[in-house]
Protein backbone atom coordinates (compact mmCIF):
# COMPACT_ATOMS: atom_id res chain seq x y z
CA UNK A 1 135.67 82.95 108.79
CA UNK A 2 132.40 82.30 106.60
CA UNK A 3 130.82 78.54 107.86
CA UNK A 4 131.11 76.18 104.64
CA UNK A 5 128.40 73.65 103.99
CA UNK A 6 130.65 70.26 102.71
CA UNK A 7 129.45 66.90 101.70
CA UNK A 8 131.87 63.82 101.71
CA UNK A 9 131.03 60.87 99.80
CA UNK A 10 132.49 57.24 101.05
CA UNK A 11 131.33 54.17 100.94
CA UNK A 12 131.95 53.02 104.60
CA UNK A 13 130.43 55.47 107.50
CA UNK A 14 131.38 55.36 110.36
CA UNK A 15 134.93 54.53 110.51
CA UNK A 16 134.44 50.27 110.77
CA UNK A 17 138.08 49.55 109.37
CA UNK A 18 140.31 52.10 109.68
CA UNK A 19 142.20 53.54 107.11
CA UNK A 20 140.62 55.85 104.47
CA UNK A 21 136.98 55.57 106.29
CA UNK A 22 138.93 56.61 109.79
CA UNK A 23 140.38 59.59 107.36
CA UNK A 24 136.92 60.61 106.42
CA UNK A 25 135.78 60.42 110.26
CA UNK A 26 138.23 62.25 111.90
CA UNK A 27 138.61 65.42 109.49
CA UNK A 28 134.68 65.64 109.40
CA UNK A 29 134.99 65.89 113.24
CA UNK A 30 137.38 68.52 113.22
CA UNK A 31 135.69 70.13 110.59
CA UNK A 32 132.15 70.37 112.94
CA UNK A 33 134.36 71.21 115.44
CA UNK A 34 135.21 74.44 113.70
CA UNK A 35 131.57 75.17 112.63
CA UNK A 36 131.02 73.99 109.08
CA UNK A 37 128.42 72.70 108.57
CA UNK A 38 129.42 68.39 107.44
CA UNK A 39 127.16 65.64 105.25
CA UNK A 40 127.79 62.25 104.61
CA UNK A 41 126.81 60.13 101.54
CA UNK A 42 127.68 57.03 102.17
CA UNK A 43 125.64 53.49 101.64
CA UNK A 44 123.89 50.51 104.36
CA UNK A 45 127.14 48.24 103.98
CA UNK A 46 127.72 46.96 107.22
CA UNK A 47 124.98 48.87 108.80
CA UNK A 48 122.08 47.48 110.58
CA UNK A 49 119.04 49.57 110.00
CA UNK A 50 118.46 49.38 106.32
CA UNK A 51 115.38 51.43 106.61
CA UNK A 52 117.12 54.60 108.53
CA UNK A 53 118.29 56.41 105.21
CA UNK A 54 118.67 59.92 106.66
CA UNK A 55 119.98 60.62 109.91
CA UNK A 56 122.36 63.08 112.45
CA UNK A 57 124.98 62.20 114.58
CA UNK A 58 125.79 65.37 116.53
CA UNK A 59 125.85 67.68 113.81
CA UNK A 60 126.69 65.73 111.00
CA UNK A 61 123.92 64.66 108.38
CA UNK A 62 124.19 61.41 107.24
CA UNK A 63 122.13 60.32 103.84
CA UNK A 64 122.52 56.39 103.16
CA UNK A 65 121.26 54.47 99.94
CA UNK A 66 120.86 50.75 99.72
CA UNK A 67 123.86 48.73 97.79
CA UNK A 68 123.05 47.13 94.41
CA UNK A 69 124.75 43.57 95.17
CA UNK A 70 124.47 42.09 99.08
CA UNK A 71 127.78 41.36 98.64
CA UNK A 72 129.23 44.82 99.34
């Protein structure tokens, strides 16, 4: 089996509230389980370090960019 390189794209990362972002956590878990290679787009909503924009947690890349209103 050839190791894919995949990028997911959500606004919420990590999971925070469940649902869709939880969705988006667990398969790209399972998916670095299995050896692909996993990045995240996501943005600084509910995040604390606004000035981290590119990161890894184990090996998954995560690439944040700042929100246009505060509100989100």
């Amino acid at each position: 089996m050839s190791i894919m390189k995949i990028l997911h794209i959500y606004h919420i990362y990590p999971a925070l509230f469940g649902g869709a972002s939880r969705v988006v956590y667990e398969v790209t878990k399972e998916l670095t389980k299995r050896g692909h290679k996993v990045s995240i787009l996501t943005t600084d909503a509910y995040f604390d370090d606004k000035n981290e924009q590119e990161y890894k947690n184990g090996n998954i890349t995560i690439f944040r960019f700042s929100t246009l209103f505060s509100w989100f």
